[in-house]
C-alpha atoms as a PDB file:
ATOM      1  CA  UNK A   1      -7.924  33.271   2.326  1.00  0.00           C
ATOM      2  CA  UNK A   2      -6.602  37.007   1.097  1.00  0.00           C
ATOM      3  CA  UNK A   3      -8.354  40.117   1.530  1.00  0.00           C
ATOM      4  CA  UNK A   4      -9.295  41.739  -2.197  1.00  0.00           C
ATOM      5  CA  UNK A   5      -8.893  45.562  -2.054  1.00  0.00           C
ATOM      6  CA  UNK A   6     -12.218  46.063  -1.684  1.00  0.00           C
ATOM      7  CA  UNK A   7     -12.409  44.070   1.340  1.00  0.00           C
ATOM      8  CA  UNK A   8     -14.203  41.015   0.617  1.00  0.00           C
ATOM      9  CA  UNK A   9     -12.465  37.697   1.483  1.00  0.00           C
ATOM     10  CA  UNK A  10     -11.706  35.422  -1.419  1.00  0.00           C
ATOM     11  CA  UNK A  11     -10.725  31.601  -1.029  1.00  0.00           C
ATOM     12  CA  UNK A  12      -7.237  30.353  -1.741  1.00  0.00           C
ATOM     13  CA  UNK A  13      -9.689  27.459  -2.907  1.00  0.00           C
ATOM     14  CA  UNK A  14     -12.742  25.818  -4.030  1.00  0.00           C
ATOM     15  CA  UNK A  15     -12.697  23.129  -1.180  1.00  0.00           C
ATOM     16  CA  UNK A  16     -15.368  20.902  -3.070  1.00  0.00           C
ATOM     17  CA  UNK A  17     -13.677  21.436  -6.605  1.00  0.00           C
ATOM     18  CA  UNK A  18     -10.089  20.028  -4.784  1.00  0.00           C
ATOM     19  CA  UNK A  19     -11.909  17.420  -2.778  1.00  0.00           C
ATOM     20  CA  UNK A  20     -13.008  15.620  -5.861  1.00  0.00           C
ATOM     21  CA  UNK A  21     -10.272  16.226  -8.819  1.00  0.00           C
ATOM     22  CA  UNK A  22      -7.849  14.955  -5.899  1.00  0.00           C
ATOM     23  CA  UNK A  23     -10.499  11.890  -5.132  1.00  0.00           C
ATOM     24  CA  UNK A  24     -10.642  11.478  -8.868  1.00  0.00           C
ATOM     25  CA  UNK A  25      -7.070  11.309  -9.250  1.00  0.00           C
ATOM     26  CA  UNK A  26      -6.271   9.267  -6.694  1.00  0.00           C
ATOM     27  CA  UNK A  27      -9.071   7.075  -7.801  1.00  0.00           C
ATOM     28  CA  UNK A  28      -7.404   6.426 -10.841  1.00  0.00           C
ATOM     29  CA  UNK A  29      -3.976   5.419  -9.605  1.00  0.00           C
ATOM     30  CA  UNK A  30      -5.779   3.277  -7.276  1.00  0.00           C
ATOM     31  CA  UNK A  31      -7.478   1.427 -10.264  1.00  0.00           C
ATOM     32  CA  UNK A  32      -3.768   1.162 -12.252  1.00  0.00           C
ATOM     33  CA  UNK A  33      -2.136   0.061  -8.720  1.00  0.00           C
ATOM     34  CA  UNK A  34      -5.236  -2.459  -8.395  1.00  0.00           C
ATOM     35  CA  UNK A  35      -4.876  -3.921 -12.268  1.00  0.00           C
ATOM     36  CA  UNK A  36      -1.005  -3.903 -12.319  1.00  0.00           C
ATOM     37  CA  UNK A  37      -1.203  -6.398  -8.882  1.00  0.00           C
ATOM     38  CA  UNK A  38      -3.924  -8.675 -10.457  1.00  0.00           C
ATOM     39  CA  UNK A  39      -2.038  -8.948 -13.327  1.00  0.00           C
ATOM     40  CA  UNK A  40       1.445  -9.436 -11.919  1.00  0.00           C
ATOM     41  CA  UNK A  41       2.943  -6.418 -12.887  1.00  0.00           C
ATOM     42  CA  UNK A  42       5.403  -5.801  -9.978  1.00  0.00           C
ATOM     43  CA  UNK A  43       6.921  -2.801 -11.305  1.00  0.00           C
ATOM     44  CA  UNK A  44       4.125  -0.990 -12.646  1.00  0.00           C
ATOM     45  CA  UNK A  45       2.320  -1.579  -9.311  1.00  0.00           C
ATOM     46  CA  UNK A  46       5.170   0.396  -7.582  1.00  0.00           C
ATOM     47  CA  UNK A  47       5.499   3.278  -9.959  1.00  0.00           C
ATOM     48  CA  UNK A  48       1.580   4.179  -9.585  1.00  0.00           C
ATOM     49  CA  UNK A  49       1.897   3.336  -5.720  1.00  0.00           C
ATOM     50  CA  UNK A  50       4.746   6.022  -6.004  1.00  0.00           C
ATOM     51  CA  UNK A  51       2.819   8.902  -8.153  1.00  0.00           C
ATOM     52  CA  UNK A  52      -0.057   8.009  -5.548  1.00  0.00           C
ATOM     53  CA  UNK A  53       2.309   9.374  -3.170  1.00  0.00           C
ATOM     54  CA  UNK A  54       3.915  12.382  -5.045  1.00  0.00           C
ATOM     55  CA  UNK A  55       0.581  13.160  -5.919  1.00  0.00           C
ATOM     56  CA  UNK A  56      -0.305  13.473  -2.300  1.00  0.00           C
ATOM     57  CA  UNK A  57       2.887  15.339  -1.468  1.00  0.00           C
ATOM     58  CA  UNK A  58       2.093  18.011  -4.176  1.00  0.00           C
ATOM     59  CA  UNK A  59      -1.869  18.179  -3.169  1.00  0.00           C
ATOM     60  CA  UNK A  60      -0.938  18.363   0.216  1.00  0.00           C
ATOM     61  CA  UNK A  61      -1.107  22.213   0.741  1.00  0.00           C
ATOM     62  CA  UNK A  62      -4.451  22.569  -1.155  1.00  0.00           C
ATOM     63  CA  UNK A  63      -5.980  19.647   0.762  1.00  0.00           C
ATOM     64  CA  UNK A  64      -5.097  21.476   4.009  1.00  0.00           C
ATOM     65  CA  UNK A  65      -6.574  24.387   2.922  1.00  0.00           C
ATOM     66  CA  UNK A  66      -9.992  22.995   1.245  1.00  0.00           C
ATOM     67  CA  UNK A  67     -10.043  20.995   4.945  1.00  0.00           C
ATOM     68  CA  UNK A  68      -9.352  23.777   7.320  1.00  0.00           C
ATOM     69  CA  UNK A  69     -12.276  25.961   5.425  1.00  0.00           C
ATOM     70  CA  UNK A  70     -14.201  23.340   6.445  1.00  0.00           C
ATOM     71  CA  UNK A  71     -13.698  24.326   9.996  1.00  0.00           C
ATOM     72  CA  UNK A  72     -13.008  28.186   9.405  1.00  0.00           C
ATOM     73  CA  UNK A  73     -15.736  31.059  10.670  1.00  0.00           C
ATOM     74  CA  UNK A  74     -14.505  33.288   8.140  1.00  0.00           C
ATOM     75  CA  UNK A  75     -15.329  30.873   5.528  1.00  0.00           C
ATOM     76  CA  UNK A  76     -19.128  31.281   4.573  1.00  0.00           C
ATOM     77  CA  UNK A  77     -21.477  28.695   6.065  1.00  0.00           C
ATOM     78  CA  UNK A  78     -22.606  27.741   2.830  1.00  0.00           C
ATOM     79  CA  UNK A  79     -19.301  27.099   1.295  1.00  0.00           C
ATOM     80  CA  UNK A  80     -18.252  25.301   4.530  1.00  0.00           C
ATOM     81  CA  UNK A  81     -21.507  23.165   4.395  1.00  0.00           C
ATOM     82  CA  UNK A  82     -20.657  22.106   0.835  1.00  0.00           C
ATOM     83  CA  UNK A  83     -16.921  21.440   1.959  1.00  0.00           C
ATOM     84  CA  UNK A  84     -18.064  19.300   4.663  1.00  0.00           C
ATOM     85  CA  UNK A  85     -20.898  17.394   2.583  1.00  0.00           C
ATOM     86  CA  UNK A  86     -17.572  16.652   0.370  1.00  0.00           C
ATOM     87  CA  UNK A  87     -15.191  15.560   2.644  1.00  0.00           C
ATOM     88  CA  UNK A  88     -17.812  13.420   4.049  1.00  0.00           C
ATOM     89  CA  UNK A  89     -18.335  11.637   1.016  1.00  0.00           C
ATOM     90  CA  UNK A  90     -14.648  11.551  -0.152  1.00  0.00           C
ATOM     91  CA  UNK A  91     -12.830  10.536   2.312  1.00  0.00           C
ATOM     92  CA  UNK A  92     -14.490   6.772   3.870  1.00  0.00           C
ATOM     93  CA  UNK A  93     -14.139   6.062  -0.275  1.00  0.00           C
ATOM     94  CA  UNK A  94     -10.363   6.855   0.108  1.00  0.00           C
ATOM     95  CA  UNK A  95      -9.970   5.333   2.955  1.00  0.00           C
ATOM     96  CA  UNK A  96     -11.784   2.193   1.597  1.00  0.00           C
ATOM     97  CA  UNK A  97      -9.733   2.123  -1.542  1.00  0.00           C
ATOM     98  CA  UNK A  98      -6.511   2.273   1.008  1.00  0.00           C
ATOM     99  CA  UNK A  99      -7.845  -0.493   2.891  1.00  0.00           C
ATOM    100  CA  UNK A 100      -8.718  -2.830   0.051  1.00  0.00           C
ATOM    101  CA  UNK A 101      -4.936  -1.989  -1.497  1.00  0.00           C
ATOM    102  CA  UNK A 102      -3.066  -2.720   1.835  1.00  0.00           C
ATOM    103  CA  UNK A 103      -5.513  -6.042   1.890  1.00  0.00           C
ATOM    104  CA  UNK A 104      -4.255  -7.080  -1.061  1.00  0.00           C
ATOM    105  CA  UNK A 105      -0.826  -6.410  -0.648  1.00  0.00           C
ATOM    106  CA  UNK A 106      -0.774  -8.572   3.041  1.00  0.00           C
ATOM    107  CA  UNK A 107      -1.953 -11.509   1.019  1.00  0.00           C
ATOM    108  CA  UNK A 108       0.246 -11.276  -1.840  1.00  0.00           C
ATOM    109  CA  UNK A 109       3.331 -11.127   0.682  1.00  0.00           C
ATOM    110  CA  UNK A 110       1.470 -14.157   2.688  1.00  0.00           C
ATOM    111  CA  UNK A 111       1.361 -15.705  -0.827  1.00  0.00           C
ATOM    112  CA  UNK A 112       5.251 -14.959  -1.264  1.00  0.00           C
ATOM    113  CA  UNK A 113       6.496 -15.775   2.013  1.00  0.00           C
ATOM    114  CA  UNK A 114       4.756 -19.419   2.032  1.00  0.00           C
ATOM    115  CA  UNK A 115       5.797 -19.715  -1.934  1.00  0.00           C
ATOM    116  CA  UNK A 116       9.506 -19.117  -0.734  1.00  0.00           C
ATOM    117  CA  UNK A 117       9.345 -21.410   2.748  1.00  0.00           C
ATOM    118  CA  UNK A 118       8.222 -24.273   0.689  1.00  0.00           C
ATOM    119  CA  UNK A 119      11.071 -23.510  -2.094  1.00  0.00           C
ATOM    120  CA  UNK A 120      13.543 -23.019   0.456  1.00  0.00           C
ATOM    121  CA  UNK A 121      12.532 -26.216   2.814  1.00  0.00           C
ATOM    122  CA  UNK A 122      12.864 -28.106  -0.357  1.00  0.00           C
ATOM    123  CA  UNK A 123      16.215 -26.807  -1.684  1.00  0.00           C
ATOM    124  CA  UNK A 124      17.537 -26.903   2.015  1.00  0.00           C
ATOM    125  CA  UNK A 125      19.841 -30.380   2.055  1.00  0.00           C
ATOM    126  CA  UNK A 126      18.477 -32.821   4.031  1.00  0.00           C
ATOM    127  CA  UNK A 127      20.556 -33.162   7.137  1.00  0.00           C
ATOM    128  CA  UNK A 128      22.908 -36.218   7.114  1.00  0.00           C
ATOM    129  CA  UNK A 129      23.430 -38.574   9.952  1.00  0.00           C
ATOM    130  CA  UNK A 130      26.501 -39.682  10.713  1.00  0.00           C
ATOM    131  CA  UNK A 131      27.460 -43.244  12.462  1.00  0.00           C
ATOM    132  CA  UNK A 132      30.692 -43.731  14.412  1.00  0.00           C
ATOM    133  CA  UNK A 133      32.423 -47.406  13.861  1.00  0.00           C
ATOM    134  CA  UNK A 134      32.905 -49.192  17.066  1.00  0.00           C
ATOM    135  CA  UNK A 135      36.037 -51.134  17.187  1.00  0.00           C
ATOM    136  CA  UNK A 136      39.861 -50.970  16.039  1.00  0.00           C
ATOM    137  CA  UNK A 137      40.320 -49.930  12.459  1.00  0.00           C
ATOM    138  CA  UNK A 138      36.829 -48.657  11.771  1.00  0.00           C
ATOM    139  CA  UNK A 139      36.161 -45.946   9.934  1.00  0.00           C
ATOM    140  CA  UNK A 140      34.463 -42.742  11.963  1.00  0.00           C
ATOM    141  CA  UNK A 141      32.010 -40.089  10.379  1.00  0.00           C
ATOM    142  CA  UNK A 142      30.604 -43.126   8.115  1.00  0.00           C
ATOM    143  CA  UNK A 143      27.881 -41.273   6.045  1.00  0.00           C
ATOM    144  CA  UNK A 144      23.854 -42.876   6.490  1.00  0.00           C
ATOM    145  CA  UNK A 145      21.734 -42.138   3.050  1.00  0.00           C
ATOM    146  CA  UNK A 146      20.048 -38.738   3.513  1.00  0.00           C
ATOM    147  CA  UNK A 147      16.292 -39.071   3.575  1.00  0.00           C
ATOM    148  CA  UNK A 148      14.603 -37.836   0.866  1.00  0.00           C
ATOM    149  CA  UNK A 149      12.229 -35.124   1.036  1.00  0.00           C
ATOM    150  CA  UNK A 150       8.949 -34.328  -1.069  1.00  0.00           C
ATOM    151  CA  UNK A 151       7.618 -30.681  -2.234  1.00  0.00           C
ATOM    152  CA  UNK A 152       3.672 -30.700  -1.275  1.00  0.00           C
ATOM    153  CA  UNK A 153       1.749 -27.443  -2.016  1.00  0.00           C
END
């Protein structure tokens, strides 16, 4: 908040206005995050997690503000009642979009992580027994065949 001239207070910002066209935002890179991961886009996935996250960084002053005149005195009641109603309806969506994203992500690295145990169990070379010759003349460290292993998924 500044103080005009004529000594009215003015907000920095319209706390509903920034609620929303940062929801709406958000909202959207949520959506391209959400399509890039159904549709196996890796890298796409990380560059809209990423401008989720610079988008937060550069919102982050104006999102502090529109929240603390939620809480201010000098703020009209009005205005705060508005910026409250907002918040109240913004942020369980955001945090439900969050929660769905970070859902999907633990079972795409559950996914991953089983993919490459099985991969790696398979390509692992089966461990080779060796026999030891009894006797004078016999050859030590003879080789037994190596069992063979089969890839079930």
């Amino acid at each position: 908040m500044t103080n005009a001239p004529d000594g009215t207070i003015t907000l920095r910002v319209n706390p509903v206005e920034v609620l929303e066209s940062f929801t709406a935002e958000m909202t959207r890179l949520s959506e391209v995050v959400d399509a890039a991961m159904r549709e196996g886009r890796a890298r796409d996935a990380v560059l809209a997690a990423g401008a989720m996250q610079s988008l937060l960084a550069a919102w982050k002053s104006r999102l502090g503000d529109a929240l603390t005149q939620t809480r201010s005195k000098r703020v009209p009641p009005a205005v705060r009642l508005a910026a409250r109603a907002a918040a109240a309806q913004v942020l369980p969506m955001m945090r439900a979009q969050m929660r769905g994203l970070e859902a999907r992500i633990k079972a795409h690295r559950a996914r991953q992580t089983a993919i490459s145990a099985a991969l790696r169990a398979v390509s692992t070379p089966a461990p080779m027994t060796y026999g030891a010759g009894v006797g004078y003349g016999a050859r030590a460290g003879n080789r037994a065949a190596p069992r063979a292993l089969a890839l079930t998924v």
